[in-house]
Protein backbone atom coordinates (compact mmCIF):
# COMPACT_ATOMS: atom_id res chain seq x y z
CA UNK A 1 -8.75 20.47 14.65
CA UNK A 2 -7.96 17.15 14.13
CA UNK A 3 -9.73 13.90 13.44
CA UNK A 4 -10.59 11.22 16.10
CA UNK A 5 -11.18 7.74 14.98
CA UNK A 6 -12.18 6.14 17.94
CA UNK A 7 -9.33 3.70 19.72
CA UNK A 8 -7.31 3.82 16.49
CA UNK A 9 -3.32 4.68 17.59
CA UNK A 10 -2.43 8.28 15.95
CA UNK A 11 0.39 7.26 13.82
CA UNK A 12 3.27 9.69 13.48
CA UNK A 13 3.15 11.39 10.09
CA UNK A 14 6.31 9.37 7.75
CA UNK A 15 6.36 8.76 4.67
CA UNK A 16 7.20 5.41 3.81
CA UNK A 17 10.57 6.75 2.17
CA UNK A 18 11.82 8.21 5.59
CA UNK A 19 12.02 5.30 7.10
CA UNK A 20 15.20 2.93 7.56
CA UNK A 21 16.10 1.11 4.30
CA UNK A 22 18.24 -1.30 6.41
CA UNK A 23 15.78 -2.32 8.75
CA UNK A 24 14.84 -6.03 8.04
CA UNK A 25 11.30 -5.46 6.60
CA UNK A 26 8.78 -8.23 5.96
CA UNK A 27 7.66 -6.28 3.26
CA UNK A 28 10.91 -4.25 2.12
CA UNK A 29 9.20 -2.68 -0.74
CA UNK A 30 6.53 -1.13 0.98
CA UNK A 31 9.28 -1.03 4.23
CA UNK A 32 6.00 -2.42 6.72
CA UNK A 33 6.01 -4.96 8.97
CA UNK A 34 3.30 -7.66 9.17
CA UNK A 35 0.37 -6.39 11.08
CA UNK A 36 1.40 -2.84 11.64
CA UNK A 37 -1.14 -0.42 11.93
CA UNK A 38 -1.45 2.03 8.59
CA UNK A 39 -2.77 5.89 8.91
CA UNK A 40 -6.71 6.00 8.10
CA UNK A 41 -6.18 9.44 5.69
């Protein structure tokens, strides 16, 4: 069963490693974007 948090989007499950290195980050190190949602677990 899995967990419901409420209105919270359920993320896909990525690591932060599998995603695009070449994609223009605003945080490259961390490869997020300002403001995007993170996983709650």
């Amino acid at each position: 069963m899995k967990a419901v948090y409420g209105d919270y989007p359920l993320l896909p499950e990525r690591s932060q490693q599998e995603r695009d290195p070449w994609y223009q980050w605003d945080h490259p190190d961390l490869r997020r974007n300002w403001g995007e949602p993170v996983r709650k677990d």
